[in-house]
Protein backbone atom coordinates (compact mmCIF):
# COMPACT_ATOMS: atom_id res chain seq x y z
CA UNK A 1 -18.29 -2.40 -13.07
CA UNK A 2 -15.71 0.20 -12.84
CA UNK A 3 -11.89 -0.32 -12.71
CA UNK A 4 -9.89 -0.32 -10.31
CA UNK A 5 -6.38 0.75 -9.34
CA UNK A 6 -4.96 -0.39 -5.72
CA UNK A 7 -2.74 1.08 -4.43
CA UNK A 8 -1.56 -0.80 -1.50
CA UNK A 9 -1.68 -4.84 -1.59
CA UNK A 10 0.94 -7.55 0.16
CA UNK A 11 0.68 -9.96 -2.07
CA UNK A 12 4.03 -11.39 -2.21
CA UNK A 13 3.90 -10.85 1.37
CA UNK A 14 0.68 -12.79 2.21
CA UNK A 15 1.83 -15.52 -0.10
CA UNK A 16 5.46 -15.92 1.46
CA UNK A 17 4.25 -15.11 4.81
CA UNK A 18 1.49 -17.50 5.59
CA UNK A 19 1.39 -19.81 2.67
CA UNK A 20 -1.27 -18.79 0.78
CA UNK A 21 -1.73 -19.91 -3.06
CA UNK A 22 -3.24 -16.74 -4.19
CA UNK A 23 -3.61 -18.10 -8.06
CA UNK A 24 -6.84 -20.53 -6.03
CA UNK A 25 -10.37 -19.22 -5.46
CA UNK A 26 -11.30 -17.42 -2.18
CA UNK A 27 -13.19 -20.45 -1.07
CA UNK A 28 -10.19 -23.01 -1.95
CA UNK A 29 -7.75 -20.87 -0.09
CA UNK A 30 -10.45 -20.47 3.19
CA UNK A 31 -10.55 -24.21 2.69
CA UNK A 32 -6.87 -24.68 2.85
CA UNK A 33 -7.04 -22.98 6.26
CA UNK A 34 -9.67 -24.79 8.18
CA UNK A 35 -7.18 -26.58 10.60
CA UNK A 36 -4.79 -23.92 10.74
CA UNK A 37 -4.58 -21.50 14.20
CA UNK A 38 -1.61 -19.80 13.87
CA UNK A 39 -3.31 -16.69 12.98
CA UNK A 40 -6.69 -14.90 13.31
CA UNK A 41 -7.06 -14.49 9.69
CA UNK A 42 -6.72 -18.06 9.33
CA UNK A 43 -10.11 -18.58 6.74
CA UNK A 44 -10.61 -14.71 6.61
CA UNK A 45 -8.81 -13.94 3.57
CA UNK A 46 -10.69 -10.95 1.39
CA UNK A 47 -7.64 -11.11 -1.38
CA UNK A 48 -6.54 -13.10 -4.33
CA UNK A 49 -6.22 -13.13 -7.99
CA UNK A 50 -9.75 -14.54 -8.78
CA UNK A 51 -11.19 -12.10 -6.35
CA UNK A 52 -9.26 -9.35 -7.69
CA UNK A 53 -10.12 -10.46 -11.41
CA UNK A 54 -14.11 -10.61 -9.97
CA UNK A 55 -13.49 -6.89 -8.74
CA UNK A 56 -12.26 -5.47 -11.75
CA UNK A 57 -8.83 -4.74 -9.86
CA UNK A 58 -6.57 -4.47 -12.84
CA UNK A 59 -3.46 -2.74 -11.40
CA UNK A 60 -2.04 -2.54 -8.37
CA UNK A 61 1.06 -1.35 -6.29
CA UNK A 62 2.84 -4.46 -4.71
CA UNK A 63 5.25 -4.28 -2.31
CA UNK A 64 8.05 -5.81 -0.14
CA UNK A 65 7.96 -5.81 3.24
CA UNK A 66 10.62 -7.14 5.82
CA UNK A 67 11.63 -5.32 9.02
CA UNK A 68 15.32 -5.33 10.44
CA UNK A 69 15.58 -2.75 13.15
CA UNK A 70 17.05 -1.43 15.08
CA UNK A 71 16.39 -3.68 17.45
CA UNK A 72 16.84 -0.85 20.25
CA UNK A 73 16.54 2.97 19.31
CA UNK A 74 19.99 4.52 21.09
CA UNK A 75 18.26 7.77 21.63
CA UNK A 76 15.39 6.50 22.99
CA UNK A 77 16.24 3.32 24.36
CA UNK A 78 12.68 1.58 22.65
CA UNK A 79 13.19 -1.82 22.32
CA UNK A 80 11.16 -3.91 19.49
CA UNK A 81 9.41 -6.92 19.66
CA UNK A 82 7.84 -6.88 16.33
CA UNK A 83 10.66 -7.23 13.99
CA UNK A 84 10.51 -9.95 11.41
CA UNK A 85 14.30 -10.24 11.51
CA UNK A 86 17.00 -8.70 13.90
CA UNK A 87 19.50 -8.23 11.35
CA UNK A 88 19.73 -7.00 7.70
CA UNK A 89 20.89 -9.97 6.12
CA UNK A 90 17.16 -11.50 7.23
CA UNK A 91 15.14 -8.87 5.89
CA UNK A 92 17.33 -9.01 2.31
CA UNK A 93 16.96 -12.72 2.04
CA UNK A 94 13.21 -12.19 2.67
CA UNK A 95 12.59 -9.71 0.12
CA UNK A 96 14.60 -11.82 -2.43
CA UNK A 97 12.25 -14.81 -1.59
CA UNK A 98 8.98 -11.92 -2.13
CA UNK A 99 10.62 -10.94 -5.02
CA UNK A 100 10.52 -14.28 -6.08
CA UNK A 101 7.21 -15.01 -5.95
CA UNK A 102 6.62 -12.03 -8.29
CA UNK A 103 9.06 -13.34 -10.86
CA UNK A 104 6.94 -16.30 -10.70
CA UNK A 105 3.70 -15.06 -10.90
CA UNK A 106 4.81 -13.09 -13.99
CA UNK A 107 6.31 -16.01 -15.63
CA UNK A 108 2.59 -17.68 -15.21
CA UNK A 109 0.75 -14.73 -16.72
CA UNK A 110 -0.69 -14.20 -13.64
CA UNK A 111 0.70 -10.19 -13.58
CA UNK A 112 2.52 -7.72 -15.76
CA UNK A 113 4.99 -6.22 -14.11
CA UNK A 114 5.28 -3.00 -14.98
CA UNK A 115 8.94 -1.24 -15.50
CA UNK A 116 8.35 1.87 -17.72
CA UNK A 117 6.02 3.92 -19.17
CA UNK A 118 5.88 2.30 -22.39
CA UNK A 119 4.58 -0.64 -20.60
CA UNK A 120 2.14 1.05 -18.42
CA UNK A 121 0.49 2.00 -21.17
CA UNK A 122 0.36 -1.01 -23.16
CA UNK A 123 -1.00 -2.96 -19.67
CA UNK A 124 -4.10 0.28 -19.88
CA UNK A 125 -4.71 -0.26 -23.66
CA UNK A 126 -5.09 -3.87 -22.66
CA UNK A 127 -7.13 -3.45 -19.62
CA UNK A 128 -9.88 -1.74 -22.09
CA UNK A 129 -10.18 -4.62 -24.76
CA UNK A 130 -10.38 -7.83 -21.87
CA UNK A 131 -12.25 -8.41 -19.07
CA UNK A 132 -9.75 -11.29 -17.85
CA UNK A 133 -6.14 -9.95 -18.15
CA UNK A 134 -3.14 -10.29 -16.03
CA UNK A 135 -2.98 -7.90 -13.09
CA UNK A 136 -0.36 -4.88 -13.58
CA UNK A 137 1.92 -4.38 -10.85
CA UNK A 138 4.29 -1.49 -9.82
CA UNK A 139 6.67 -2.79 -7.30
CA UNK A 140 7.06 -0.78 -4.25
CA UNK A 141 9.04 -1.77 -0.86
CA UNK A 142 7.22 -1.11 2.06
CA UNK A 143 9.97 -0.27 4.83
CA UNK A 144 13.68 0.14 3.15
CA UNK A 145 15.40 -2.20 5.95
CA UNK A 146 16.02 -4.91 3.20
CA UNK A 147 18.17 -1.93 0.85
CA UNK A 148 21.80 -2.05 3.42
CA UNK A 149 22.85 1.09 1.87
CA UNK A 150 22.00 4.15 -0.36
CA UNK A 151 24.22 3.00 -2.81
CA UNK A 152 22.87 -0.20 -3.61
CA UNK A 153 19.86 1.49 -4.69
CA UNK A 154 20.50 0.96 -8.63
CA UNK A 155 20.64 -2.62 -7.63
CA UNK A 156 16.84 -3.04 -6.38
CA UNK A 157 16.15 -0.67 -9.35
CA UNK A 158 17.30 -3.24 -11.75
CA UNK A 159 15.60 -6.03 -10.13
CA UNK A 160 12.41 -3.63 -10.65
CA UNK A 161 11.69 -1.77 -7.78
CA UNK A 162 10.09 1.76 -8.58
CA UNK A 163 8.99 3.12 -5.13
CA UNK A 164 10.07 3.13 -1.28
CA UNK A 165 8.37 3.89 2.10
CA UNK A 166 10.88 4.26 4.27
CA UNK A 167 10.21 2.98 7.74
CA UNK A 168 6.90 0.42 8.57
CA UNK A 169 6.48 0.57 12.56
CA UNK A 170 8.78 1.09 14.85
CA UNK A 171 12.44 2.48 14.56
CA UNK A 172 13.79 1.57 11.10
CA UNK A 173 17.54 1.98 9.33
CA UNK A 174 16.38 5.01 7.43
CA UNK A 175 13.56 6.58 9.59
CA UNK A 176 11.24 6.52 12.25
CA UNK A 177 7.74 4.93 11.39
CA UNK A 178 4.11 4.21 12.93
CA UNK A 179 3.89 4.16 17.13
CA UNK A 180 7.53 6.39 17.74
CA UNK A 181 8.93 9.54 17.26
CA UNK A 182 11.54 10.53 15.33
CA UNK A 183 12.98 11.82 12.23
CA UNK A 184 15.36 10.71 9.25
CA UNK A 185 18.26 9.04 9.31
CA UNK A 186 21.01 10.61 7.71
CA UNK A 187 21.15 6.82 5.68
CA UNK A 188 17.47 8.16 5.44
CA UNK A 189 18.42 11.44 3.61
CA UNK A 190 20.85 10.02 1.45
CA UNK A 191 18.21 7.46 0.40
CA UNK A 192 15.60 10.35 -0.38
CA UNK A 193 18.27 11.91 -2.46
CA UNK A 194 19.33 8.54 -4.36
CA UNK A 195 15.57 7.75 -4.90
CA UNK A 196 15.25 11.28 -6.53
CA UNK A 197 18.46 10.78 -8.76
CA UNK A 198 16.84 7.47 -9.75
CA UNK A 199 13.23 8.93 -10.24
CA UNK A 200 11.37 6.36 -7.64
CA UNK A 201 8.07 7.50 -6.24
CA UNK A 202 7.96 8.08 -2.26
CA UNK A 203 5.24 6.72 -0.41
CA UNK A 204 4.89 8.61 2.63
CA UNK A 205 2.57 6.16 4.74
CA UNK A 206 3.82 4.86 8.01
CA UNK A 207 6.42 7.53 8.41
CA UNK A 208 6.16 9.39 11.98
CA UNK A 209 5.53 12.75 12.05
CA UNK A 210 8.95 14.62 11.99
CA UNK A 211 9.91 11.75 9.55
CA UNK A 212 7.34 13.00 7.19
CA UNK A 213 7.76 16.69 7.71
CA UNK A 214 11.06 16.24 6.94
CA UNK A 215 10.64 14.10 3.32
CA UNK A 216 8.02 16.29 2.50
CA UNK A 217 10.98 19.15 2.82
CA UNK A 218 13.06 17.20 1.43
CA UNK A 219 12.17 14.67 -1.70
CA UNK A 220 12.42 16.36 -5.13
CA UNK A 221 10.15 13.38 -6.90
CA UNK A 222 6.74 12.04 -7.44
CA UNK A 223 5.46 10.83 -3.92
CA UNK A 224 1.98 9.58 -2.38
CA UNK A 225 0.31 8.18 0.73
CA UNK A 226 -0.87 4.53 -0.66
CA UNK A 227 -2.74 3.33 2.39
CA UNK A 228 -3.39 6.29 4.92
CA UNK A 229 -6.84 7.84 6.28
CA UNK A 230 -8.22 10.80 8.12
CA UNK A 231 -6.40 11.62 11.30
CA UNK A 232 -9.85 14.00 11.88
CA UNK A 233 -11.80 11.17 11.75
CA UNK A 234 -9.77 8.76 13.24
CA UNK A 235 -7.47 10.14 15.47
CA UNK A 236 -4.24 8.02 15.87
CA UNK A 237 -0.66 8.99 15.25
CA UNK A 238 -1.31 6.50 12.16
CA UNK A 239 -3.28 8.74 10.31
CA UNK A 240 -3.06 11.83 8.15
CA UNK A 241 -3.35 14.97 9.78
CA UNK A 242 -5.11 17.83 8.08
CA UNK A 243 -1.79 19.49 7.27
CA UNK A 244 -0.07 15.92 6.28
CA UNK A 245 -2.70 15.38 3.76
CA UNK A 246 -2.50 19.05 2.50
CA UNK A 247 1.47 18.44 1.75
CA UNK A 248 0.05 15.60 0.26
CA UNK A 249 -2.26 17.43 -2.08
CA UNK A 250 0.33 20.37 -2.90
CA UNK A 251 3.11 18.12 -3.84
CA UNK A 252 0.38 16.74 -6.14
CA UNK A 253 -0.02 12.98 -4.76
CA UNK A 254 -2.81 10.63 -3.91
CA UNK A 255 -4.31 9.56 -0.35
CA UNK A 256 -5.34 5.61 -0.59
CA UNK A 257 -8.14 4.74 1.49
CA UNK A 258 -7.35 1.63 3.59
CA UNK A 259 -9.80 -0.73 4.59
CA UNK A 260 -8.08 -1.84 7.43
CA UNK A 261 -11.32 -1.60 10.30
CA UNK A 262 -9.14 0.07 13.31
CA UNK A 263 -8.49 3.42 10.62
CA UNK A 264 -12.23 3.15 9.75
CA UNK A 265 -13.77 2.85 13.28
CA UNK A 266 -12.75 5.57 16.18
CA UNK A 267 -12.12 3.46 19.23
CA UNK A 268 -11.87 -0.05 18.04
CA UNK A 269 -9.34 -2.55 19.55
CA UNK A 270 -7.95 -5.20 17.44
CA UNK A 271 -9.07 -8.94 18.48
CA UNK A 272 -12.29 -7.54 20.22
CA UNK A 273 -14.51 -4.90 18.06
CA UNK A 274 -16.97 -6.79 16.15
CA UNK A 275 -16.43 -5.63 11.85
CA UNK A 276 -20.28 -5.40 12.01
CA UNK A 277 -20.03 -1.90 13.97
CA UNK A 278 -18.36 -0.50 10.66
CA UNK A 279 -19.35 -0.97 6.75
CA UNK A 280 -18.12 0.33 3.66
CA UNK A 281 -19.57 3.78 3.91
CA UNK A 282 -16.62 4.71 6.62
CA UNK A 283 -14.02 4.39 3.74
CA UNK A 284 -16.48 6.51 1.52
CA UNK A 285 -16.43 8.87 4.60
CA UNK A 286 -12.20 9.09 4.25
CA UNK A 287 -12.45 9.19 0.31
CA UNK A 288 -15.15 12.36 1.02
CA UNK A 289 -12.59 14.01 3.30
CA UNK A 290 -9.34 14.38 1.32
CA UNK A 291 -12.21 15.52 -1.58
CA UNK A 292 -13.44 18.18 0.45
CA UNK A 293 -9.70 19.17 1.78
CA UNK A 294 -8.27 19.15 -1.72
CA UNK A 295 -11.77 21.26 -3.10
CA UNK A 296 -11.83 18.48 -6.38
CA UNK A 297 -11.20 14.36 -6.52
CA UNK A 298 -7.83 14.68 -8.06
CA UNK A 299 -6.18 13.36 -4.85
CA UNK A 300 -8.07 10.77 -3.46
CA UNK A 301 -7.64 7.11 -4.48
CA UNK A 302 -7.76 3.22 -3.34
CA UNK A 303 -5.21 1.35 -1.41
CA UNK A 304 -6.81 -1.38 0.52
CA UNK A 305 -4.11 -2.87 2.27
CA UNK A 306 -6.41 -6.10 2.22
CA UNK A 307 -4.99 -9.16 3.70
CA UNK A 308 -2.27 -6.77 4.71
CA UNK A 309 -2.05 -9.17 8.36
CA UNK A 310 -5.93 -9.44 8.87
CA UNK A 311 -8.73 -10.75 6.97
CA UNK A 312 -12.38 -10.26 7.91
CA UNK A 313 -12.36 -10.18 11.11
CA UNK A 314 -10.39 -6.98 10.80
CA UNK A 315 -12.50 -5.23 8.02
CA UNK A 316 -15.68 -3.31 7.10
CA UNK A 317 -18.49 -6.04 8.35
CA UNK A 318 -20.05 -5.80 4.97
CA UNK A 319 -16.64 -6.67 3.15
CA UNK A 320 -16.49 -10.69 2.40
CA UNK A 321 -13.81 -10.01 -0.62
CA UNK A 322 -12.21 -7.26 -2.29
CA UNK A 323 -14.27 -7.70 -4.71
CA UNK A 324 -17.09 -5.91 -2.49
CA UNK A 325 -14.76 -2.35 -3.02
CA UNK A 326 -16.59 -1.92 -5.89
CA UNK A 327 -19.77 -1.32 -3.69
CA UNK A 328 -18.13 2.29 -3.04
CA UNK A 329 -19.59 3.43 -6.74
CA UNK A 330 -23.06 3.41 -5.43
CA UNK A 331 -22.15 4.92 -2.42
CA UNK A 332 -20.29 8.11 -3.71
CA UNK A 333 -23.12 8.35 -6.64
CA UNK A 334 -25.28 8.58 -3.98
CA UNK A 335 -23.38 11.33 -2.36
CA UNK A 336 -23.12 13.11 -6.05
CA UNK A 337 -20.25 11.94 -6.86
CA UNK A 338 -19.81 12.06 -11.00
CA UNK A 339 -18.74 9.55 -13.59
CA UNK A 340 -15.72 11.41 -14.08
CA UNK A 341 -15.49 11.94 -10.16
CA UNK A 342 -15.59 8.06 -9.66
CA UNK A 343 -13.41 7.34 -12.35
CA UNK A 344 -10.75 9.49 -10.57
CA UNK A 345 -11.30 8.12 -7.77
CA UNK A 346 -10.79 4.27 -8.56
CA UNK A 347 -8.61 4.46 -11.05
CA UNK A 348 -7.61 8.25 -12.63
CA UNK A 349 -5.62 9.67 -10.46
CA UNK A 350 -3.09 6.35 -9.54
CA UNK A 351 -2.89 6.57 -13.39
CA UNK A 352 -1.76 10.54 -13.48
CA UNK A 353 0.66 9.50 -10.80
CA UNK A 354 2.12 6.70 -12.72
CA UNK A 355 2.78 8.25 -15.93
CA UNK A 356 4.47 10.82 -14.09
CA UNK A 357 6.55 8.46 -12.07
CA UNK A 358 7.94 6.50 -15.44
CA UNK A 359 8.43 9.44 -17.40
CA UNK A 360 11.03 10.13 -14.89
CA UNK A 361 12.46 7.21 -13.95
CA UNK A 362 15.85 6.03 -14.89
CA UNK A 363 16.09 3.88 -18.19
């Protein structure tokens, strides 16, 4: 079985957010749900640590996530009705309570959460000598509504935060995300420019088009896409474009494949498609493509976004767990993909990133 790095997973999120033990078995936690209807994920959950364990998942990025507006964009006039919290102080208390849960987790052994460089490397020499570890994590915050200002920035890097994507969807304080235009803030700017001083990675994903031409001008560090697919082959405002994943590529990052169904399968419509029109193969499609764009597999990588708001009925129709990523090694050997290729691929290339991202972080 070969490791795994993922780059993308709510886990403090999913845990917070819909009351999920994620320390229980798959079936415990599907079991837990059987009279819940709240949600349409409700008993469709791919992700936890058992699962994870199962899949040889031994590091991942975690994030934050908690949206605070704007509630209306001035210049536009688009009003949200998606926001998890329609002012700041919500989306900081919420974070707080996700950062919690990691705290927690670590104090059970159930992750190492990884600071610096010195212990990203101990967590790897680990990973080779037991098949049963802790999970390494590198905290990320996915949408920067919960940070109020630039300047608190050393704050959230104390509490261990070592990455940012700026907006999620919508309109957020520092930039304009997925389903609107826009650009950066200037809080936006100033927060690219404090996360270089600092030495945090930039994850790109989920930042509109101008938003992203514009960090891409503007960000001096270490930044990737952690959960983003092929605009070409699934066209949506979403997606990479050629040229997005190119930037991408020069300024040396990694494109995560996501497994969320609606970037594998052109056309599909949340609530309705049927998982079993798309398998696992479409993700090895999307891994193929940033291959073939790059001319080598130094770029392309995992980041599932599993259990990310949807379970199965929202996934490959040949995914039950995520676990079942690991059925992309037969499918790229089959496509003549090497070991060294694959080994990239799953796990090398989050690794290069890393180590480049602590040995320039802030002590």
């Amino acid at each position: 079985m070969r490791t795994i790095i993922d780059g993308h997973l709510d886990l403090a999120w999913n845990a917070t957010s819909f009351d999920r033990d994620l320390r229980l078995s798959l079936d415990e936690i599907r079991t837990c749900e059987q009279s819940m209807t709240d949600l349409k994920s409700r008993t469709r959950g791919t992700t936890c640590f058992p699962e994870l364990q199962a899949g040889a998942i031994r590091m991942c990025i975690g994030t934050l996530l908690a949206r605070s507006g704007p509630v209306t964009d001035r210049q536009t006039g688009y009003a949200r009705t998606d926001l998890d919290f329609a002012h700041h102080i919500g989306a900081y208390a919420a974070a707080h309570s996700q950062l919690a849960c990691y705290q927690l987790w670590e104090q059970q052994g159930a992750i190492r959460w990884i600071r610096t460089l010195e212990e990203l490397e101990s967590h790897w020499t680990q990973c080779e000598s037991e098949s049963d570890g802790p999970l390494g994590m590198v905290l990320s915050m996915e949408g920067a509504d919960p940070i109020s200002d630039p300047e608190e920035l050393p704050y959230w890097f104390h509490a261990g935060l070592r990455a940012i994507g700026l907006s999620h969807y919508g309109f957020g304080q520092y930039a304009a995300g997925t389903a609107v235009e826009g650009g950066l803030t200037e809080k936006g700017e100033r927060l690219l420019d404090a996360m270089a001083g600092l030495g945090m990675g930039l994850d790109v994903t989920h930042l509109a088009d101008r938003a992203m031409d514009q960090a891409f001008d503007r960000y001096t560090g270490v930044l990737w896409a952690s959960h983003h697919n092929s605009r070409t082959l699934v066209p949506g405002q979403r997606q990479l474009s050629d040229q997005q994943m190119k930037n991408v590529i020069e300024h040396d990052g990694v494109v995560g494949v996501a497994f969320d169904a609606w970037m594998l399968y052109p056309g599909w419509t949340r609530g309705e498609t049927d998982p079993g029109v798309v398998n696992i193969e479409a993700a090895a499609d999307h891994i193929d493509f940033v291959c073939q764009m790059a001319g080598n597999t130094n770029h392309s990588a995992i980041g599932s976004d599993l259990d990310g708001g949807f379970g199965t009925e929202q996934t490959p129709g040949d995914l039950h767990s995520i676990a079942d990523m690991q059925k992309l090694d037969g499918i790229l050997s089959r496509r003549g993909y090497s070991d060294a290729d694959l080994d990239a691929i799953f796990h090398g290339n989050w690794m290069r990133i890393f180590r480049k991202l602590f040995a320039g972080s802030a002590r």
